[in-house]
Protein backbone atom coordinates (compact mmCIF):
# COMPACT_ATOMS: atom_id res chain seq x y z
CA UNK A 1 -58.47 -86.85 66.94
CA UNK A 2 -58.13 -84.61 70.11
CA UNK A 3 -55.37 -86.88 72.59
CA UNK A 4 -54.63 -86.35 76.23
CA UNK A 5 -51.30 -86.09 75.82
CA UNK A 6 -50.23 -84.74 72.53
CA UNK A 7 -48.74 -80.68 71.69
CA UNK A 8 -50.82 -78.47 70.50
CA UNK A 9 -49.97 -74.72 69.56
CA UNK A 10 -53.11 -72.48 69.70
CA UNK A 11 -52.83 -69.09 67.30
CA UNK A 12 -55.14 -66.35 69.07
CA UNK A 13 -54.61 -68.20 71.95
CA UNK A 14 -56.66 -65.34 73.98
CA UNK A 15 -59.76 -65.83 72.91
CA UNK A 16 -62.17 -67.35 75.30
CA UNK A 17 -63.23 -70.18 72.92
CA UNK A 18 -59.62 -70.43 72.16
CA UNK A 19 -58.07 -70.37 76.35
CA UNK A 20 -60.75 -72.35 77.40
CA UNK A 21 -60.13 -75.49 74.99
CA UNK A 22 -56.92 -74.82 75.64
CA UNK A 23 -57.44 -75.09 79.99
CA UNK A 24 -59.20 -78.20 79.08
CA UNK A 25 -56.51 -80.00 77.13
CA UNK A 26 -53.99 -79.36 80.01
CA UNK A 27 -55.95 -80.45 82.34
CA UNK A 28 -56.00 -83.47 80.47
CA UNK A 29 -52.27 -83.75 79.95
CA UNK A 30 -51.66 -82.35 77.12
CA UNK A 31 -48.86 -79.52 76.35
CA UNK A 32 -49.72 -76.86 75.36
CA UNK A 33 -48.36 -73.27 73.52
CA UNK A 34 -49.89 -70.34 71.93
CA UNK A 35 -49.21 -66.97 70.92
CA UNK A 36 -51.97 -63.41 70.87
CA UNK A 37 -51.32 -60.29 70.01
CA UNK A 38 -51.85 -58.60 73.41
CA UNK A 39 -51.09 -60.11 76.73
CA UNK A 40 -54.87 -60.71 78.85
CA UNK A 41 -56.17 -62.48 81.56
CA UNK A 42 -56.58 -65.17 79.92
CA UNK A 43 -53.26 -65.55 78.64
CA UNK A 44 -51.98 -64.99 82.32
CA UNK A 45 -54.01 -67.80 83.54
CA UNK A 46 -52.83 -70.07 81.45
CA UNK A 47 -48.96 -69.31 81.78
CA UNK A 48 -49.47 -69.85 86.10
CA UNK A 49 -50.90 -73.41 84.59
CA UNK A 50 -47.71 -74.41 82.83
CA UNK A 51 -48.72 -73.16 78.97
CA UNK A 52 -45.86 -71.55 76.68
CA UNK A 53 -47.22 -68.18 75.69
CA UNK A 54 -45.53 -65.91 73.47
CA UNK A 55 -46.95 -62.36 72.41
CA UNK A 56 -46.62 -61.54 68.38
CA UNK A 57 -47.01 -64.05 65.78
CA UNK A 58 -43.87 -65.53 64.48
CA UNK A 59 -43.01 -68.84 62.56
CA UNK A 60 -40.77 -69.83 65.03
CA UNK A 61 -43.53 -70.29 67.66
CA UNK A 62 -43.88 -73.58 65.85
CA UNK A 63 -40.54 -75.02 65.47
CA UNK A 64 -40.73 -77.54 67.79
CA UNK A 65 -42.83 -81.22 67.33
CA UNK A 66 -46.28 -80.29 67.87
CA UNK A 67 -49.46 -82.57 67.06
CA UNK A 68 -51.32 -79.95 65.61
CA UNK A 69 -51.97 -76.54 65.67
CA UNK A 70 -55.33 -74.58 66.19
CA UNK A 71 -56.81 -71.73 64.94
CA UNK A 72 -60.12 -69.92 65.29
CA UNK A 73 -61.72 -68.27 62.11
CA UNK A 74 -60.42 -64.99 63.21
CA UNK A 75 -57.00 -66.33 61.93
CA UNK A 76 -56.10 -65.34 58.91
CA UNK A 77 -54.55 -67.61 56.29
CA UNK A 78 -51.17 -65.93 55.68
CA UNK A 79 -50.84 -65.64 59.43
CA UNK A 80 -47.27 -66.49 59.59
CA UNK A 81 -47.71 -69.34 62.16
CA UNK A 82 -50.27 -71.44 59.88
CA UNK A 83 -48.01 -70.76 57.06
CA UNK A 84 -45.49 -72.36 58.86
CA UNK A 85 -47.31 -74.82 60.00
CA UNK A 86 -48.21 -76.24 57.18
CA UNK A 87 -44.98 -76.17 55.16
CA UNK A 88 -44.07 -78.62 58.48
CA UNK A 89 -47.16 -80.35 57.61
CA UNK A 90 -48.28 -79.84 61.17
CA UNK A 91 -52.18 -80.97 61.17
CA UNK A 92 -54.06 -77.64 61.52
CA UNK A 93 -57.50 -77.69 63.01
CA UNK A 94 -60.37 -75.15 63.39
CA UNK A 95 -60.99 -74.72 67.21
CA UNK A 96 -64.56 -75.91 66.67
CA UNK A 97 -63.27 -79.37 65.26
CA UNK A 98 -61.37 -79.89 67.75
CA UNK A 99 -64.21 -79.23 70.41
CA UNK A 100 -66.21 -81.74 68.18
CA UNK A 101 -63.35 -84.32 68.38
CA UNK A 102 -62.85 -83.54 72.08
CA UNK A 103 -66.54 -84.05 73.29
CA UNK A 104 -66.87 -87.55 71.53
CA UNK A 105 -65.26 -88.41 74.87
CA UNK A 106 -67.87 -87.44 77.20
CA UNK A 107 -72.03 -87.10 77.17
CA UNK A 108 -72.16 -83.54 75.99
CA UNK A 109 -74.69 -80.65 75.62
CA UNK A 110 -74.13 -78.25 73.23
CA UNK A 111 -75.55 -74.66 73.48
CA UNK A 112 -75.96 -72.85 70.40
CA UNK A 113 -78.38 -70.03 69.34
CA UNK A 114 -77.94 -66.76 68.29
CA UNK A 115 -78.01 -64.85 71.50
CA UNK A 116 -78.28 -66.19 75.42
CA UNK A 117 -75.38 -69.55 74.39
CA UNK A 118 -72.91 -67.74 77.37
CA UNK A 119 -75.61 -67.23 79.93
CA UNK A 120 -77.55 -70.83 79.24
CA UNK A 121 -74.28 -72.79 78.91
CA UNK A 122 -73.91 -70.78 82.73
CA UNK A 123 -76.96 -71.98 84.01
CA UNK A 124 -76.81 -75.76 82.80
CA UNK A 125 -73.24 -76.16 84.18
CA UNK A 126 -74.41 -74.45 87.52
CA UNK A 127 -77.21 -76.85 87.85
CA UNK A 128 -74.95 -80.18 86.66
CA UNK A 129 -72.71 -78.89 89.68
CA UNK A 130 -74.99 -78.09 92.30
CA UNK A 131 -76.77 -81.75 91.40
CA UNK A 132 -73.17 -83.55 92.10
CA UNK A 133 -72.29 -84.61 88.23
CA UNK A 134 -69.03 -82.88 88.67
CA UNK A 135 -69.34 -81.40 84.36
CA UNK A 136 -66.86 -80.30 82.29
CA UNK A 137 -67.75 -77.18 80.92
CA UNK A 138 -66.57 -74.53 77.99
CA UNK A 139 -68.18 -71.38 78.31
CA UNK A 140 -67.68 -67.97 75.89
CA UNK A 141 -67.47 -65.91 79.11
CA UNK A 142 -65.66 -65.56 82.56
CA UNK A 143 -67.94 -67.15 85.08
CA UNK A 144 -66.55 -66.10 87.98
CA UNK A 145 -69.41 -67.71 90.21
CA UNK A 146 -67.96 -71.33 88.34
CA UNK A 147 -64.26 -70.61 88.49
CA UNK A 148 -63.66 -68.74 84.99
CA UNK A 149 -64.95 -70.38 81.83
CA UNK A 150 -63.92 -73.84 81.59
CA UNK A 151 -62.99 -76.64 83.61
CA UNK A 152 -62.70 -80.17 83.78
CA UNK A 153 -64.59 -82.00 85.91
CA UNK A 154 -64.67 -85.87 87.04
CA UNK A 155 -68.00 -86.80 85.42
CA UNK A 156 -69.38 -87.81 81.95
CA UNK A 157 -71.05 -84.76 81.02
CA UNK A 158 -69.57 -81.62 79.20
CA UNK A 159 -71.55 -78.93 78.76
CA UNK A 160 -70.16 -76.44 76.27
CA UNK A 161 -71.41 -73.14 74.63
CA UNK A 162 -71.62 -73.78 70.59
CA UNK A 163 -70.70 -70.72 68.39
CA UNK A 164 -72.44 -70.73 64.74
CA UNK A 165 -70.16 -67.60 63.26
CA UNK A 166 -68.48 -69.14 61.30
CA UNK A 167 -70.74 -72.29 60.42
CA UNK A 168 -68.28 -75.13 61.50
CA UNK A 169 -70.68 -75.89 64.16
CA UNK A 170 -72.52 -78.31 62.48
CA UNK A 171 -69.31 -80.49 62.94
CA UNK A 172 -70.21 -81.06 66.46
CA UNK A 173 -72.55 -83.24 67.47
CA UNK A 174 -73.81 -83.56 70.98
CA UNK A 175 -75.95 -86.10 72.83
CA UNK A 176 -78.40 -83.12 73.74
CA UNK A 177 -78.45 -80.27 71.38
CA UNK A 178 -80.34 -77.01 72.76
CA UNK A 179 -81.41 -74.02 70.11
CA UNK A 180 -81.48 -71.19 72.04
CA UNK A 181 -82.90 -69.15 69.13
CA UNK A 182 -82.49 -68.33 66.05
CA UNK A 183 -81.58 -65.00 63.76
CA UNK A 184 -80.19 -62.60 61.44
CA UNK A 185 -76.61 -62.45 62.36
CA UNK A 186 -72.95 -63.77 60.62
CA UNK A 187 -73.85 -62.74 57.75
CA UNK A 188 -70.40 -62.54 56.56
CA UNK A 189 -70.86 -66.67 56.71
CA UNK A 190 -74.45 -66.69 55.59
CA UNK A 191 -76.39 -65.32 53.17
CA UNK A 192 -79.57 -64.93 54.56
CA UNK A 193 -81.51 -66.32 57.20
CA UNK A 194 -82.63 -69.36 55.82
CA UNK A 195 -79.46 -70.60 55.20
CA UNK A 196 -78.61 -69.87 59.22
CA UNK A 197 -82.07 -72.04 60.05
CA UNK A 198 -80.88 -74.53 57.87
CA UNK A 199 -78.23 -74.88 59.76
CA UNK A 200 -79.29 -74.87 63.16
CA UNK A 201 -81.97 -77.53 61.61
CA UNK A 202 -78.74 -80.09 60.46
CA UNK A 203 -77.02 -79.00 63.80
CA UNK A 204 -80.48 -80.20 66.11
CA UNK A 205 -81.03 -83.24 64.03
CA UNK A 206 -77.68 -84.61 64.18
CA UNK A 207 -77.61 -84.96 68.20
CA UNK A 208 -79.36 -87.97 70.09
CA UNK A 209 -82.00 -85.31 71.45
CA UNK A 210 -82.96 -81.66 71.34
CA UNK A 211 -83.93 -79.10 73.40
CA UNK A 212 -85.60 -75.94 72.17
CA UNK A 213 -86.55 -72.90 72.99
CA UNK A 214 -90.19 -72.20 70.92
CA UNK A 215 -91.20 -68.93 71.75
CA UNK A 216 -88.69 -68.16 69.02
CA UNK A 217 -90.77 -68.71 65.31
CA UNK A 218 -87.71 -70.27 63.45
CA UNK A 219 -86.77 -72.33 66.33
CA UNK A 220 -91.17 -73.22 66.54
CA UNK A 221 -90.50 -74.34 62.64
CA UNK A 222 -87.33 -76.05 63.55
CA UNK A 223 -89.75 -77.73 66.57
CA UNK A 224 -92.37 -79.50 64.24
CA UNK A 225 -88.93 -81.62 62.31
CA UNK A 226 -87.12 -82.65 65.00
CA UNK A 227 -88.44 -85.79 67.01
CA UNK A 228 -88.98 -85.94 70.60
CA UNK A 229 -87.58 -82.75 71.74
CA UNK A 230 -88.27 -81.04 74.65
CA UNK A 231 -89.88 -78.12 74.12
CA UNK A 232 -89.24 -75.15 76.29
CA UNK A 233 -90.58 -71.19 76.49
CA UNK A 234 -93.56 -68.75 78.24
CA UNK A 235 -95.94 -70.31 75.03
CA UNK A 236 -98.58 -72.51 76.59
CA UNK A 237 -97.35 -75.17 74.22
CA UNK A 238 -93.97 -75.56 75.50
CA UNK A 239 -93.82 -78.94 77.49
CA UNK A 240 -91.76 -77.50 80.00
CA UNK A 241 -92.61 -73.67 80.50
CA UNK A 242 -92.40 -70.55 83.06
CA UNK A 243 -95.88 -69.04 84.44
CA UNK A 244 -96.93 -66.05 86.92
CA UNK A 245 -93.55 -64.34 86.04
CA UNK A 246 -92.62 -61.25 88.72
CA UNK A 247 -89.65 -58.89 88.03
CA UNK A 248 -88.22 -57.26 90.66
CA UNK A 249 -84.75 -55.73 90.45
CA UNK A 250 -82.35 -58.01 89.58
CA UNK A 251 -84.63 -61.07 90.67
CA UNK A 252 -87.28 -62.83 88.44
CA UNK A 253 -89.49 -65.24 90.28
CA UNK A 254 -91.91 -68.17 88.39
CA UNK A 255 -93.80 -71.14 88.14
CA UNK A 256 -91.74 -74.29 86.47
CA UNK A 257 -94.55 -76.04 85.08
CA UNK A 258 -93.64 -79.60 82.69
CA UNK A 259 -96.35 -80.64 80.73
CA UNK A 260 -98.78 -78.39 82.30
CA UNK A 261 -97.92 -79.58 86.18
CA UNK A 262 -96.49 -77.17 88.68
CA UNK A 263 -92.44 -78.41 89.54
CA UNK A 264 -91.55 -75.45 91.85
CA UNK A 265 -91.57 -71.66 92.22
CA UNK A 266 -88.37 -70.72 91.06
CA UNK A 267 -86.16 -67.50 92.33
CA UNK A 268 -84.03 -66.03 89.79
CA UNK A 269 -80.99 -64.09 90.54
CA UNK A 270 -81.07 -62.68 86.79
CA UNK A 271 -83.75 -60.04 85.23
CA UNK A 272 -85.84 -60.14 82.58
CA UNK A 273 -88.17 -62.76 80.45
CA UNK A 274 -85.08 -63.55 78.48
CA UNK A 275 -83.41 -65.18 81.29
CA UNK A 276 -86.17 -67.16 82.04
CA UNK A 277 -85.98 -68.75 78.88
CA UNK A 278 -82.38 -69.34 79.38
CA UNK A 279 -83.05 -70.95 82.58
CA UNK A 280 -85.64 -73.06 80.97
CA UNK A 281 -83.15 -73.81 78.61
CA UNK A 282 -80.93 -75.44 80.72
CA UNK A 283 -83.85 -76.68 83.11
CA UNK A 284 -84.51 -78.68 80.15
CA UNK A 285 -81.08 -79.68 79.26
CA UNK A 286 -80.35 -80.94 82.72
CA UNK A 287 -83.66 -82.89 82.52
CA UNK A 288 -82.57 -84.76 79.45
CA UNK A 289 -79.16 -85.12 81.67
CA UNK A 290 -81.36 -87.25 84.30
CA UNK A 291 -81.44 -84.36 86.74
CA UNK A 292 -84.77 -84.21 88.59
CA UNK A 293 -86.85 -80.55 87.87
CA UNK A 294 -87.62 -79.10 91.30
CA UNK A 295 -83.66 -79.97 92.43
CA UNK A 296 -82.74 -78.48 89.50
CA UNK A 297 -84.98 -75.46 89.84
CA UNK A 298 -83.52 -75.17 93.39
CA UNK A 299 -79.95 -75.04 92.00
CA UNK A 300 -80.37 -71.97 90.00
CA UNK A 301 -81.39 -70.06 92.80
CA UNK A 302 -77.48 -70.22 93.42
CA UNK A 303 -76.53 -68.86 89.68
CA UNK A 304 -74.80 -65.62 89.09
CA UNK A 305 -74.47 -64.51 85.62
CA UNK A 306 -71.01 -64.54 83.61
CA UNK A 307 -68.72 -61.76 82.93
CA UNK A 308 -70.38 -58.46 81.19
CA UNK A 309 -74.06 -59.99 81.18
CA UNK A 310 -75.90 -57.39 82.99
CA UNK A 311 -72.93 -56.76 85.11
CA UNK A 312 -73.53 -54.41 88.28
CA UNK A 313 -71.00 -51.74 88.15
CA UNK A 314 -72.12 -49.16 90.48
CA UNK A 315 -75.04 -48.61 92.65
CA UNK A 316 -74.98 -45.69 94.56
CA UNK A 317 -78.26 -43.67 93.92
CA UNK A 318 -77.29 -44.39 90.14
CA UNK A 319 -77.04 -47.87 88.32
CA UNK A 320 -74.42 -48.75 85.79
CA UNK A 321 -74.99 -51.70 84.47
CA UNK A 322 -72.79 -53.36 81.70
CA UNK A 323 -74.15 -55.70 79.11
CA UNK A 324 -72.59 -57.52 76.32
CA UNK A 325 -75.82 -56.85 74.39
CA UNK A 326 -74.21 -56.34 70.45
CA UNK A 327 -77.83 -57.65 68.24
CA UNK A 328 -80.98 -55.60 68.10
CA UNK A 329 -82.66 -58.28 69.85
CA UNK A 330 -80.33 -58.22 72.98
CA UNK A 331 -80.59 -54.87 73.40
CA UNK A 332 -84.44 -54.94 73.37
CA UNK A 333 -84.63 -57.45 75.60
CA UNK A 334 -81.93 -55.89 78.03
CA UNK A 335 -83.61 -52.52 78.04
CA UNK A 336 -87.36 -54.31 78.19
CA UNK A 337 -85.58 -55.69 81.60
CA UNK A 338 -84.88 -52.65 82.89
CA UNK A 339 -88.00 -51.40 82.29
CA UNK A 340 -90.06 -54.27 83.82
CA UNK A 341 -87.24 -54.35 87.03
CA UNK A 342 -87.00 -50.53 87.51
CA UNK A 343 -89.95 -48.42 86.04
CA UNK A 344 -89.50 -45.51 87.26
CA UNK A 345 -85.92 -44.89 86.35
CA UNK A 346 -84.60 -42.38 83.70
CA UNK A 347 -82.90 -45.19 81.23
CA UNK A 348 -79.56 -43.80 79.80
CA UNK A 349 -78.08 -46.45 77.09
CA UNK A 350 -74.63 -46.39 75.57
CA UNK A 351 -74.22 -48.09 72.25
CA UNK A 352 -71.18 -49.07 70.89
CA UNK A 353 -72.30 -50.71 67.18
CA UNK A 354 -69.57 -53.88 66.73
CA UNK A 355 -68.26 -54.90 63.42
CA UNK A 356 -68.87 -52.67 59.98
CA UNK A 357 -70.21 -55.88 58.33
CA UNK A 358 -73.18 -56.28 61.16
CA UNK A 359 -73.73 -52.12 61.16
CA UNK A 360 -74.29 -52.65 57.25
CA UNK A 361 -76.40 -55.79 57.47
CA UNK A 362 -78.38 -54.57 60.99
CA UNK A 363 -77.94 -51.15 61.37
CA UNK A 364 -81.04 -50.04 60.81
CA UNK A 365 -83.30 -53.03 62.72
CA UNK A 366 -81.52 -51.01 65.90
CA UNK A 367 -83.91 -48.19 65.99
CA UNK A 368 -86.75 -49.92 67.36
CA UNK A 369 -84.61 -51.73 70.07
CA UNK A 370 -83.70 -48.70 71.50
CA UNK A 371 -87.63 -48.30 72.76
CA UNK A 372 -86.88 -48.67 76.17
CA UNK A 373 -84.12 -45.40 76.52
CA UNK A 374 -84.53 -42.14 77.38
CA UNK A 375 -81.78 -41.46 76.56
CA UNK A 376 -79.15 -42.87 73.78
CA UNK A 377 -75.77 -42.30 73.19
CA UNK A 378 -74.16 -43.83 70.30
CA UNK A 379 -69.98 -43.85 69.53
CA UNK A 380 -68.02 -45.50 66.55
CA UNK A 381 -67.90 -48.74 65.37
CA UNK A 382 -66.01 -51.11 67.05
CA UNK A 383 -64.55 -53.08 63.93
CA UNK A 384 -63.25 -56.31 65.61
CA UNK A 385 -60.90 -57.98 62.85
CA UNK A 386 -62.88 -56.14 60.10
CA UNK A 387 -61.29 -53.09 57.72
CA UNK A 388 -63.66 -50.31 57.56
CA UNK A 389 -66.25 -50.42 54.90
CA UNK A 390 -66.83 -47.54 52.69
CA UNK A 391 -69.80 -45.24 53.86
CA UNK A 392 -70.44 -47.56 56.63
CA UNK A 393 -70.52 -45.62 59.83
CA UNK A 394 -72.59 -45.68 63.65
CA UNK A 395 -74.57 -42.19 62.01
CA UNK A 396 -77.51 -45.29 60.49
CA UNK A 397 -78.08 -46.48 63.83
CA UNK A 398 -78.23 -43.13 65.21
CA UNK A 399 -80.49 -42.51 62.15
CA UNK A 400 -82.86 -45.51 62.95
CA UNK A 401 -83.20 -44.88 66.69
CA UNK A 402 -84.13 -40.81 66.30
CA UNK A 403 -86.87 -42.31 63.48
CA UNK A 404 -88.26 -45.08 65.66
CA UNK A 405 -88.04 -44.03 68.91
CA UNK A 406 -89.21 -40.52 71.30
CA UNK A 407 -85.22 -40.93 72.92
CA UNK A 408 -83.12 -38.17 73.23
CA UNK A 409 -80.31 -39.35 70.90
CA UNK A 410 -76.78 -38.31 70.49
CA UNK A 411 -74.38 -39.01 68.83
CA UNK A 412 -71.08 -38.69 70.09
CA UNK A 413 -68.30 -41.12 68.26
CA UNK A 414 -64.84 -40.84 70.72
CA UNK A 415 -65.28 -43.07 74.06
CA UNK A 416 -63.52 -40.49 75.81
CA UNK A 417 -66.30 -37.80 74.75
CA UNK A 418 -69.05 -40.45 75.78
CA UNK A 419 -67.68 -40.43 79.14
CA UNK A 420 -67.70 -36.68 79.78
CA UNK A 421 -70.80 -36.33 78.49
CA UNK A 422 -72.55 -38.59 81.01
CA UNK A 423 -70.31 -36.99 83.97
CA UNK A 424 -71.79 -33.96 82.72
CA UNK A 425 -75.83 -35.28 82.62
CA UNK A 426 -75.59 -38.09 84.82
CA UNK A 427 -78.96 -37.48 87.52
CA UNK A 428 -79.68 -39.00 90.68
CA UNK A 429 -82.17 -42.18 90.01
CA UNK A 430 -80.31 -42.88 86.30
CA UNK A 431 -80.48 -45.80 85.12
CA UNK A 432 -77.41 -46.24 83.15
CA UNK A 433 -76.21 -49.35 80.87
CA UNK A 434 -73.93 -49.65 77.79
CA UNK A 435 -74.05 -52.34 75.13
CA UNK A 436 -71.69 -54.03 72.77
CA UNK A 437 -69.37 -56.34 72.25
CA UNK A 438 -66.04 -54.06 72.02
CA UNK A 439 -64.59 -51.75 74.65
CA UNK A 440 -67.36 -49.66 75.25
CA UNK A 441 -67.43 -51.35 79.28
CA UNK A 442 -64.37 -49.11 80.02
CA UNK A 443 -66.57 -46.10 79.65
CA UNK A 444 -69.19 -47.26 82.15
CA UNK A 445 -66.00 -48.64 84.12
CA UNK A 446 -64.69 -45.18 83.80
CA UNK A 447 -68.32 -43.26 85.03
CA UNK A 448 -69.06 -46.02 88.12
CA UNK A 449 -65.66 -44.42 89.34
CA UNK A 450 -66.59 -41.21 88.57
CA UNK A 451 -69.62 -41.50 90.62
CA UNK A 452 -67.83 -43.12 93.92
CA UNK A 453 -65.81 -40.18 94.00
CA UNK A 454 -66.74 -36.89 95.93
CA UNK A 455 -67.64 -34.43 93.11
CA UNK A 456 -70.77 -36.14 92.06
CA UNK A 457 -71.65 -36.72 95.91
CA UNK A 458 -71.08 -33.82 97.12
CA UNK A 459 -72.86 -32.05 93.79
CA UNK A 460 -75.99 -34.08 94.37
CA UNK A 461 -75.96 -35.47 97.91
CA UNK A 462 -78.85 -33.33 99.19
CA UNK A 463 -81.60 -34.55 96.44
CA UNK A 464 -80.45 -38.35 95.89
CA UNK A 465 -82.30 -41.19 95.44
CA UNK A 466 -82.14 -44.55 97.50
CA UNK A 467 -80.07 -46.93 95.99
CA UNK A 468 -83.01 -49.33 96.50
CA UNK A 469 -85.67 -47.27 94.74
């Protein structure tokens, strides 16, 4: 069991899920240690809040008396902490049992799905806030509009962001549970997708009540088992549900209507139909809290999306925009955003596949989700943790979008290469964004500079579009 004031050493301490459980236990009083690879922000963050960091893995980072010592999945076995640790006989948990064993404290809602957890966990912490509950919340992104991603707050709710990589997540079990969606990812954990629904089915059915998001067909199947949840989506059958949607920009406005009566026209500040059924997500989520609808609504007028989700780098007759999108499905969604927000702009996408494993599994279900680009521009792999696989390479999804779409593809597989090339074709009016889950951001970091300065300017001052176009 989690205490309040017992040692813990984290391994991969870094990692969002990783530094955000471990802000949470100091904040409770507990002392904490951990050592990464690389120093990050992260890291800093928690060294200004008293936390022993050390950089490099060594077994003497867990000499002294420690409670237990964490890990994420990402750790490998022979890491030469956790073999240390357990000659000790130091208790070593997985982070996501110790989230489980931390949140039987509190009334807790769980996020989980396979794509929109970060954004939705977001939303339903903004709205607990903005309604007074004071949450706790542990989110797999920087927020900065909430103060980074986790806190502890003074009330009884938590509301943290549940990831199913590695299938430990069934160990938690919330009082609300809320299914995002559900698909073909992990598959380095599962072996097909019916295992990954059966999951998210023992994961829903375990918690005192569900929220879920049925305009997704697995989670619509999951829908018909579970008792009394609270449906949620753009389907006329959801009990609470978004109508007259309008795009604009960066804003989406809509009808919140619960079981078929009007709650309030809501405003926003995110684009794109798979926002909305984010917000509804947590619209429903805070409803199950005891939140009342149209306050609620009126909250997330206030909400600003976390860290690299559809984050604004430059606007300045051209838009960079960079997105965390990494799964066909977020990228389709992302670019059918852009599309419905800004149709007039030349789309330029940027795709950094992440993880061998996922190119293998996915690689080809990519073409199609490139639709939406004019343009596409696809670099290496982005392994993670992984070792390369043989003949596994970024050429299949380059393969799959020049067979399923009419873009204008290229391949082009060193970042720094990717960034000349746009400075070189970059037009007035672009609409530029990259995707994945790697490093790829510091190339669209790299051109949103590139395009402040004075040699795109004063190359293409004369015949520039408005910004607000």
């Amino acid at each position: 069991m989690i205490g309040s004031k017992k040692r813990y050493h984290f391994v991969g301490i870094g990692g969002t899920g990783m530094s955000g459980l471990a802000s949470v236990l100091m904040s409770e009083g507990a002392s904490i240690s951990g050592s990464d690879l690389r120093e990050c922000r992260e890291t800093r963050m928690l060294q200004q809040a008293g936390a022993v960091i050390a950089l490099g893995h060594d077994a003497h980072h867990v000499d002294r008396p420690l409670d237990g010592v964490i890990i994420s999945s990402a750790v490998a076995t022979n890491n030469v902490e956790v073999v240390a640790a357990k000659a000790r006989e130091i208790p070593i948990l997985f982070r996501l049992h110790a989230l489980a064993s931390l949140l039987v404290r509190y009334q807790s809602i769980g996020i989980a799905g396979t794509h929109g957890k970060s954004t939705t966990s977001a939303m339903t912490a903004t709205i607990l806030r903005e309604a007074g509950l004071d949450p706790s919340y542990l989110i797999g992104a920087h927020c900065p509009a909430l103060g980074g991603n986790a806190h502890r707050g003074g009330g009884d709710w938590f509301v943290a962001e549940i990831d199913e990589s590695d299938g430990l997540f069934t160990a938690v079990r919330p009082s609300i549970a809320v299914v995002t969606n559900i698909g073909k990812d992990h598959l380095q954990t599962y072996h097909d997708l019916e295992e990954i629904e059966r999951a998210f089915r023992r994961y829903a059915l375990q918690a005192d009540r569900a929220v879920l998001a049925i305009d997704d067909p697995h989670v619509a199947r999951l829908a018909r088992i579970v008792p009394d949840a609270m449906t949620v989506g753009l389907t006329e059958s959801a009990r609470l549900r978004a109508d007259r949607i309008r795009h604009h920009r960066f804003d989406t406005t809509f009808d919140l209507l619960f079981d078929g009566t009007a709650v309030a026209r809501l405003s926003l500040p995110a684009p794109g139909a798979h926002n909305v059924r984010n917000a509804l997500c947590a619209l429903g989520a805070a409803a199950l809290a005891g939140v009342d609808l149209r306050r609620a609504a009126e909250s997330l007028e206030s909400f600003a999306l976390p860290h690299r989700r559809f984050e604004l780098l430059e606007e300045n007759g051209v838009i960079v925009i960079d997105d965390y999108a990494h799964l066909p499905e977020e990228v389709e969604a992302t670019l059918s955003a852009i599309r419905s927000g800004w149709p007039d702009r030349r789309v330029v996408a940027i795709f950094q596949p992440h993880r061998y494993s996922r190119t293998r599994d996915l690689g080809m279900e990519f073409g199609a989700a490139f639709r939406g680009a004019d343009v596409a521009v696809v670099s290496s792999i982005y392994p993670a943790c992984e070792a390369p696989l043989p003949g596994v390479t970024s050429q299949v999804v380059v393969d799959a979008i020049r067979a399923s779409t009419a873009a204008d593809v290229h391949s082009i597989p060193d970042k720094s290469n990717v960034l000349a090339f746009l400075e070189a074709t970059v037009r007035p009016g672009d609409f530029i964004v990259s995707f994945g889950a790697g490093d790829i951001w510091t190339v669209t970091e790299s051109l949103a500079s590139f395009l402040t300065g004075s040699r795109f300017l004063e190359t293409h001052s004369a015949g520039s579009r408005s910004p607000n176009a």
